[in-house]
N, C-alpha and C. Protein backbone atom coordinates (compact mmCIF):
# COMPACT_ATOMS: atom_id res chain seq x y z
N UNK A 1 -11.75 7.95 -11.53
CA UNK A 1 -10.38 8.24 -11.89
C UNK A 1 -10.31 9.42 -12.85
N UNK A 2 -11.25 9.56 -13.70
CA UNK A 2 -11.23 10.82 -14.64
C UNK A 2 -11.30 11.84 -13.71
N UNK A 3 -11.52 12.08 -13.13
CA UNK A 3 -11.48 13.47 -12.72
C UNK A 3 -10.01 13.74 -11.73
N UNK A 4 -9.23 13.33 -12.12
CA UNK A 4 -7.84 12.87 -11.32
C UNK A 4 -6.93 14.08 -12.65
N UNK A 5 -7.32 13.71 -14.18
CA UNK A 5 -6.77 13.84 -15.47
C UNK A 5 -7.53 14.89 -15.87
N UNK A 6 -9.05 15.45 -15.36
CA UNK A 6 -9.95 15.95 -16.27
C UNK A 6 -9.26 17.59 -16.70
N UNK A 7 -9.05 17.59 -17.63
CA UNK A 7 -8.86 19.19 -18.01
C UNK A 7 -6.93 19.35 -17.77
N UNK A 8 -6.12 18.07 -17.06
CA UNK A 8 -5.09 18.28 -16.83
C UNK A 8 -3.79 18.81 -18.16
N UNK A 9 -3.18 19.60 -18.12
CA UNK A 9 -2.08 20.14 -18.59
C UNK A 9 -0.38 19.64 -18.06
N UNK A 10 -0.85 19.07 -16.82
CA UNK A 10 0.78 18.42 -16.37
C UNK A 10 0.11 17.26 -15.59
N UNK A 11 1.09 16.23 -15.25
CA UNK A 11 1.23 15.11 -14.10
C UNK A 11 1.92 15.03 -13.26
N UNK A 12 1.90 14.98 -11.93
CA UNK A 12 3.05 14.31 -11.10
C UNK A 12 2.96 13.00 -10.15
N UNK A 13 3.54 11.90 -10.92
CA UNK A 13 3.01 10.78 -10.50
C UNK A 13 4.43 10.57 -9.27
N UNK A 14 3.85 10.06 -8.28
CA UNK A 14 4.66 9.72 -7.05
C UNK A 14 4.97 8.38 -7.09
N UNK A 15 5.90 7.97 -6.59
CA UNK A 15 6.14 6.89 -6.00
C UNK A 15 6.69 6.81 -5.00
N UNK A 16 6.72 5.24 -4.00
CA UNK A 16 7.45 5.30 -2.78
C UNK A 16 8.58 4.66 -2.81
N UNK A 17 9.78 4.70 -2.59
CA UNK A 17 10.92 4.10 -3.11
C UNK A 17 10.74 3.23 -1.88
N UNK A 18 10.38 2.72 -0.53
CA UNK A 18 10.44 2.13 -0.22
C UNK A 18 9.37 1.14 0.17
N UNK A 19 8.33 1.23 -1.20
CA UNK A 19 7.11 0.46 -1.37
C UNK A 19 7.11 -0.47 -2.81
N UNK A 20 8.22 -1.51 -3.40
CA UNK A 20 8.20 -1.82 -4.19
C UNK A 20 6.49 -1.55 -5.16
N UNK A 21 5.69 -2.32 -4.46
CA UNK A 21 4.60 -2.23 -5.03
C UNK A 21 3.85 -0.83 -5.99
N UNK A 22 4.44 0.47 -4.94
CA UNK A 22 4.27 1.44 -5.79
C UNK A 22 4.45 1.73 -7.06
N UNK A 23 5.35 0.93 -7.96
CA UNK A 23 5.81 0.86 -9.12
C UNK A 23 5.30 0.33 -10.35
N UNK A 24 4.32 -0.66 -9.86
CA UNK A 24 3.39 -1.24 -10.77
C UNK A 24 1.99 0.07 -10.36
N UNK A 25 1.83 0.64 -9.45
CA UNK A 25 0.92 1.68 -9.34
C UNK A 25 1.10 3.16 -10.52
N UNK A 26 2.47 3.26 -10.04
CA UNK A 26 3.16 4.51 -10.78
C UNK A 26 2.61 4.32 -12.55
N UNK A 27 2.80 2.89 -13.06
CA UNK A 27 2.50 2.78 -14.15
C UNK A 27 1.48 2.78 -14.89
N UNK A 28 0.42 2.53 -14.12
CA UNK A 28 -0.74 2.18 -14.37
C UNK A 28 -1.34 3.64 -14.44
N UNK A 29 -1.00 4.85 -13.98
CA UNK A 29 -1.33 6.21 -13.31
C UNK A 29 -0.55 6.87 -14.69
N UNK A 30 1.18 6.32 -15.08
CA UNK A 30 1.18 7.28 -16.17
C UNK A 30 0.63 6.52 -17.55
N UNK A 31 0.22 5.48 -17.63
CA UNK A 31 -0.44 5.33 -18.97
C UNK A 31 -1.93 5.76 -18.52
N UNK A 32 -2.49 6.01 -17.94
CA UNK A 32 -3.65 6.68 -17.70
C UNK A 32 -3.67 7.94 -18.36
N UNK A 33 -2.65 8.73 -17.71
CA UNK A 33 -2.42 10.47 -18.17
C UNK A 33 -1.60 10.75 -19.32
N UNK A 34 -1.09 9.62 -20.13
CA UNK A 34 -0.65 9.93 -20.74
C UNK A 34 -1.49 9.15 -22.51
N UNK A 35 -1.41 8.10 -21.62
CA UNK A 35 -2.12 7.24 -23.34
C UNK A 35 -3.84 7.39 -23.29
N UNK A 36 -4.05 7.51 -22.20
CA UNK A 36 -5.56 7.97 -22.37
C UNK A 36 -6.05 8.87 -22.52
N UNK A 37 -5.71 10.23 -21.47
CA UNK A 37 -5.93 11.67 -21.60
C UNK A 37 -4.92 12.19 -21.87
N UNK A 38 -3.61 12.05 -22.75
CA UNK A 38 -3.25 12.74 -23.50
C UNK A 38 -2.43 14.16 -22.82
N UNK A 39 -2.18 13.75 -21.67
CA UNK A 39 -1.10 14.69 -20.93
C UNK A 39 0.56 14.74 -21.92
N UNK A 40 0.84 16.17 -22.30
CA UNK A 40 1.96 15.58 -22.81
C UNK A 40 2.56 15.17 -21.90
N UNK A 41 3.91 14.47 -22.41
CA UNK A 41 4.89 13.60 -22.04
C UNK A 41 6.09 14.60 -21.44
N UNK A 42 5.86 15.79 -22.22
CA UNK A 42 7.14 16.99 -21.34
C UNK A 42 6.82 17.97 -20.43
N UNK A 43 5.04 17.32 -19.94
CA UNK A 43 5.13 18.49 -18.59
C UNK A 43 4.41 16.83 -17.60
N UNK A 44 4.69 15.64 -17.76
CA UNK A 44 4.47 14.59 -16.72
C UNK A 44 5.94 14.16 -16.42
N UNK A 45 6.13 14.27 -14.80
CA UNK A 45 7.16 14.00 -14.08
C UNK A 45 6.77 12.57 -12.89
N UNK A 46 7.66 12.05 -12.99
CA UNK A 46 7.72 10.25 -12.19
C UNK A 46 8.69 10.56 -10.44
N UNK A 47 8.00 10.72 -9.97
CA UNK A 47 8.68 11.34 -8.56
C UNK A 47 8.89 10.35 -8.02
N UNK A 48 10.19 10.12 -7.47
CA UNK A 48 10.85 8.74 -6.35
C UNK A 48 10.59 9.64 -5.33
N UNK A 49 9.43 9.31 -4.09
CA UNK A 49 9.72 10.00 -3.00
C UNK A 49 10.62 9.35 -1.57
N UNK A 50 10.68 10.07 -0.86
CA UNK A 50 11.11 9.05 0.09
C UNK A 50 12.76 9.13 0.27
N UNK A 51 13.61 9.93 -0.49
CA UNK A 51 15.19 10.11 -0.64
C UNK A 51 15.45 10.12 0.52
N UNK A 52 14.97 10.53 1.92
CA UNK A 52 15.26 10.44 3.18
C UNK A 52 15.48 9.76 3.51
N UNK A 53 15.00 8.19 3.17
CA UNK A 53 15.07 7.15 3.90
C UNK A 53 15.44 6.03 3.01
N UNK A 54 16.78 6.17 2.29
CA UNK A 54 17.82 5.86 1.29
C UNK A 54 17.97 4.64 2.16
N UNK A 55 18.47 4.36 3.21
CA UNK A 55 18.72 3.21 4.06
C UNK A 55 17.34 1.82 3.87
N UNK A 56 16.11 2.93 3.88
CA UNK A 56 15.08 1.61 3.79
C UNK A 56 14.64 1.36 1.58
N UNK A 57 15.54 1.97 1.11
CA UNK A 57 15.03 1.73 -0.32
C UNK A 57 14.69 0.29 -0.85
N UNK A 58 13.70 0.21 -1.24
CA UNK A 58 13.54 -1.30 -2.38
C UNK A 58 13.05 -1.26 -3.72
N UNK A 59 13.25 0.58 -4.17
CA UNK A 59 13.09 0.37 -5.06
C UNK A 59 14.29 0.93 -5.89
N UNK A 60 15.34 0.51 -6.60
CA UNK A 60 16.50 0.75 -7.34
C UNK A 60 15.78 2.03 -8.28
N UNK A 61 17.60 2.64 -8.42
CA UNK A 61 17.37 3.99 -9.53
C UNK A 61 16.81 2.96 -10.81
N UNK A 62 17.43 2.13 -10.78
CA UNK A 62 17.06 1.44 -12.28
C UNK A 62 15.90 1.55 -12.43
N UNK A 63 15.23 0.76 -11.68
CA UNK A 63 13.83 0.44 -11.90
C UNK A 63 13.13 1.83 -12.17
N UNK A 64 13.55 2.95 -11.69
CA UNK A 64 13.00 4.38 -11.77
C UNK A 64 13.14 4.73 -12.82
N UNK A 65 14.13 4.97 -13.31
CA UNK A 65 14.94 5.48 -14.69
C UNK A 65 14.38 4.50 -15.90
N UNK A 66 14.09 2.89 -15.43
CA UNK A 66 13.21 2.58 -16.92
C UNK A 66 11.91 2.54 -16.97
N UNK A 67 11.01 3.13 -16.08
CA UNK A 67 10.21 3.66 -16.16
C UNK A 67 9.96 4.41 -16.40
N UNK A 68 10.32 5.50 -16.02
CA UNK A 68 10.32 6.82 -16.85
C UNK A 68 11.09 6.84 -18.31
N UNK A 69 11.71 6.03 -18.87
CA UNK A 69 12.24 5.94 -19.87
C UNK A 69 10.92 5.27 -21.07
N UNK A 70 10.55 4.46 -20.14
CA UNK A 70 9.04 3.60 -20.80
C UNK A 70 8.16 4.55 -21.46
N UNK A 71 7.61 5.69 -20.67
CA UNK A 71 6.48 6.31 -20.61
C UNK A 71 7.87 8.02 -21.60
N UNK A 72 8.78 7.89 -21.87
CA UNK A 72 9.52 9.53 -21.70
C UNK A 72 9.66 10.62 -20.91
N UNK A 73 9.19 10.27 -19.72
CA UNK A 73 8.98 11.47 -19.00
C UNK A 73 10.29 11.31 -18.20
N UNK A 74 10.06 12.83 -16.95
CA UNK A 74 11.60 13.60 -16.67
C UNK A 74 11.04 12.39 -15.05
N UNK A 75 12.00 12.21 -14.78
CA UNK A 75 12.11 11.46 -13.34
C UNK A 75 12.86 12.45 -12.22
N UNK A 76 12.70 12.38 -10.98
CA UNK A 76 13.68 12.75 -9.98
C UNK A 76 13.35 11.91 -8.70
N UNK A 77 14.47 12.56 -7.56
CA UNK A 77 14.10 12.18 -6.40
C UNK A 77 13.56 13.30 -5.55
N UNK A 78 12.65 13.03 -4.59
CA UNK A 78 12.29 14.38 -3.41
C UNK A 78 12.27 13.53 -2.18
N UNK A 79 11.76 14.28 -1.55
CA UNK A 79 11.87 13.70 0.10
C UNK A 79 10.53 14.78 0.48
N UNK A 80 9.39 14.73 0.32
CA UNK A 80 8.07 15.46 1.34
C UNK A 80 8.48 15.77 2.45
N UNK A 81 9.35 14.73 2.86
CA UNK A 81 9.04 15.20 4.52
C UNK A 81 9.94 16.41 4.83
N UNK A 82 11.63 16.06 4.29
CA UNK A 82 12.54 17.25 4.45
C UNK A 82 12.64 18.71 3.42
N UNK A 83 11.83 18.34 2.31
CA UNK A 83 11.54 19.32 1.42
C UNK A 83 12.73 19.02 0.47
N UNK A 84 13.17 18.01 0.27
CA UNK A 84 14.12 18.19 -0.42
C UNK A 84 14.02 18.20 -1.94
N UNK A 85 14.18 19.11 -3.34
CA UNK A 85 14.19 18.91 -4.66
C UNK A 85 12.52 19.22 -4.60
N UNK A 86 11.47 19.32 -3.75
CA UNK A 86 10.11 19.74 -3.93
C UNK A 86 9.91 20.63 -4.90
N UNK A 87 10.33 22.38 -4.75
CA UNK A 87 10.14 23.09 -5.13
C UNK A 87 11.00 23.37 -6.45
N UNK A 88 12.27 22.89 -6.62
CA UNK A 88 12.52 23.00 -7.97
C UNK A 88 11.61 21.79 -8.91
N UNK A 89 10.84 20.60 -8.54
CA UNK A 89 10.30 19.91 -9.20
C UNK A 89 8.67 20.75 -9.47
N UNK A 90 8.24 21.60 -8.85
CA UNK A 90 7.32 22.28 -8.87
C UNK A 90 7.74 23.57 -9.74
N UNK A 91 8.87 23.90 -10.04
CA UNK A 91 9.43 25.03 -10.80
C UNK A 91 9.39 24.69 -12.08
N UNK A 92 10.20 23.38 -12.59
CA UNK A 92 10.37 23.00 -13.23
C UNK A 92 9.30 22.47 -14.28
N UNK A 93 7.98 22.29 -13.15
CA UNK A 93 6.99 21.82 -14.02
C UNK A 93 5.94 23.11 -14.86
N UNK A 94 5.93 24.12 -13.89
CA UNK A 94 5.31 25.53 -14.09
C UNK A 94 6.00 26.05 -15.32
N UNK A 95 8.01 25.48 -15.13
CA UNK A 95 8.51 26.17 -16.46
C UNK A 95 8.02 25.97 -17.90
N UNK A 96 7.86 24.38 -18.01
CA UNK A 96 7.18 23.30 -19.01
C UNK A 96 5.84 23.23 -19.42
N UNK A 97 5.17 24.24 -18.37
CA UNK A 97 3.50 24.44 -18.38
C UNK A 97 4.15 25.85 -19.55
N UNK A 98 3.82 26.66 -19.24
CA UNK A 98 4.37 27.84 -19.69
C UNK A 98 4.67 27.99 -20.64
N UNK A 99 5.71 27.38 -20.82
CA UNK A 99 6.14 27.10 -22.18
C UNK A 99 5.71 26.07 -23.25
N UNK A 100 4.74 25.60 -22.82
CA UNK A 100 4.03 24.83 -24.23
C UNK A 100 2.73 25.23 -24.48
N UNK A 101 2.92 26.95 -23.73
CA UNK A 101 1.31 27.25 -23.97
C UNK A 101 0.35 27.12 -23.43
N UNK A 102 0.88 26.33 -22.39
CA UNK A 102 -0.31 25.92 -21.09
C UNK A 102 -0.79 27.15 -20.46
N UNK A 103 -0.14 28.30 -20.07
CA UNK A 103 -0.11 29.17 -19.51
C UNK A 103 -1.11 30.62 -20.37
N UNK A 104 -1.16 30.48 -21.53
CA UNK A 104 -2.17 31.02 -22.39
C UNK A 104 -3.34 30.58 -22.19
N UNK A 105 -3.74 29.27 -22.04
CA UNK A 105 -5.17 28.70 -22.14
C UNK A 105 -5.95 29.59 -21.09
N UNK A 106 -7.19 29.68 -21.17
CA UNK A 106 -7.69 29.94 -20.65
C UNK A 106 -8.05 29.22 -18.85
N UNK A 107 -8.24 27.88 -19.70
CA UNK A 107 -8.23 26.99 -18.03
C UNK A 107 -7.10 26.84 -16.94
N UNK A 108 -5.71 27.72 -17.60
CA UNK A 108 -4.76 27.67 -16.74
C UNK A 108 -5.21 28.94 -16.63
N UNK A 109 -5.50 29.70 -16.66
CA UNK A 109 -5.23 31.00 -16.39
C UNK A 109 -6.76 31.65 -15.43
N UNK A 110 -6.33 32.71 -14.67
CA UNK A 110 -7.33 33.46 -13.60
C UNK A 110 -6.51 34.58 -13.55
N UNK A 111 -7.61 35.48 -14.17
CA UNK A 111 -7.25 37.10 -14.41
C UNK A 111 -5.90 37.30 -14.54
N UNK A 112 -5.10 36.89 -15.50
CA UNK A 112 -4.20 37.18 -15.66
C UNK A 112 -2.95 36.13 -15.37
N UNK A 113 -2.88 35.64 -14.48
CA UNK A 113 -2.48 34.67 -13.21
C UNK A 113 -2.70 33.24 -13.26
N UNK A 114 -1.74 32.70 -13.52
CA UNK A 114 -1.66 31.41 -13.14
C UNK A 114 -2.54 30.88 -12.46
N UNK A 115 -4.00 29.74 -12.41
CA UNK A 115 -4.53 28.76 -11.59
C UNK A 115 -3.68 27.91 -11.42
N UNK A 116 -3.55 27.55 -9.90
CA UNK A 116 -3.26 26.31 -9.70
C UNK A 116 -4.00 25.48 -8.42
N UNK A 117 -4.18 24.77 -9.03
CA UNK A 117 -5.48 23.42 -8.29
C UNK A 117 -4.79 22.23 -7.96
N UNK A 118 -5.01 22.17 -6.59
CA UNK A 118 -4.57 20.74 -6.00
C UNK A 118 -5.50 19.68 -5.65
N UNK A 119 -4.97 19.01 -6.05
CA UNK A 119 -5.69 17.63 -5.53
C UNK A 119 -5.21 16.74 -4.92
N UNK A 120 -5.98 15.72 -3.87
CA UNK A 120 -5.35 14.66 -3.48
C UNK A 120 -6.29 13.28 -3.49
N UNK A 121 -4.76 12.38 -3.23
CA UNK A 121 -5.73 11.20 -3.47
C UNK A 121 -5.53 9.88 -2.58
N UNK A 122 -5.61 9.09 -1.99
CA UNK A 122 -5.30 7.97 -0.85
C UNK A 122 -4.75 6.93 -2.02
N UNK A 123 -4.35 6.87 -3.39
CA UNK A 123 -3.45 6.08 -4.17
C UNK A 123 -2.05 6.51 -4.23
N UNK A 124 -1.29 5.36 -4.90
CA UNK A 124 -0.05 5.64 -4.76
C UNK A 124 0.44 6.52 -5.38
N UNK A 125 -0.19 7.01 -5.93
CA UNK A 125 0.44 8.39 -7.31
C UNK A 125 -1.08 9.03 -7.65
N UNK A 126 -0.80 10.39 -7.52
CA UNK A 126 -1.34 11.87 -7.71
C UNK A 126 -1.15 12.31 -8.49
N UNK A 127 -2.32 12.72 -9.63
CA UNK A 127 -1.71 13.40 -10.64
C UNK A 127 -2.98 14.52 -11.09
C-alpha cells in the first residue's frame, strides 16, 4: 500500500456511488493518505463516481458530504465514462498542487515542467 502514498503531494480517492460498500473503502484510503502519510487535506479530493447512473445510486450525497467533511477534504461528482466534471477535478487539483508549493519541489517537477505520474489500482479508491 505504501507505494500507492510514497512521495505523494495530492490524493484522489474514488468512490462508486452505486457500490455502497465503496464507502467504508473510500475511508480507510483517506485516513491512509492523510493521517499516515500526511497528504495535505487541501490538495486530497473524495470523488463520487458514477453521476451517470443517478437512477442506480445507493450511495446518498449525505453519506458523501460527511465523509468528506470527516477527513476536510473537497468532494465532487464525475462520471469516467461520459467525462463529466473529470477535467475540472484534475484542474482543480494541479491548481492546489501549485499553489502550496508542490510545484517548486523538486519531485514534482521535470526540467522545468510539471511531472505527472499515474497509477492504478484494482481497489476501490486510487490515490
Amino acid at each position: 500500500m505504501s507505494s500507492h502514498f510514497k512521495n505523494a503531494h495530492g490524493c484522489v480517492c474514488v468512490l462508486d456511488i452505486t457500490k455502497p460498500d465503496s464507502v467504508e473503502s473510500a475511508r480507510y484510503y483517506l485516513e491512509q493518505a492523510i493521517n499516515q502519510y500526511g497528504i495535505p487535506n487541501d490538495t486530497v479530493f473524495l470523488v463520487a463516481n458514477k453521476s451517470d447512473l443517478d437512477d442506480s445510486r445507493t450511495v446518498d450525497e449525505a453519506t458523501i458530504n460527511n465523509l468528506a467533511s470527516e477527513f476536510s477534504v473537497s468532494s465532487t461528482s464525475v462520471s469516467a465514462k461520459n467525462g463529466s466534471n473529470v477535467n475540472k477535478l484534475f484542474e482543480e487539483l494541479v491548481r492546489r498542487l501549485l499553489a502550496t508549493g508542490g510545484g517548486a519541489n523538486d519531485s514534482l517537477m521535470y526540467e522545468g515542467n510539471p511531472k505527472i505520474e499515474f497509477r492504478s489500482s484494482s481497489k476501490a479508491c486510487s490515490c
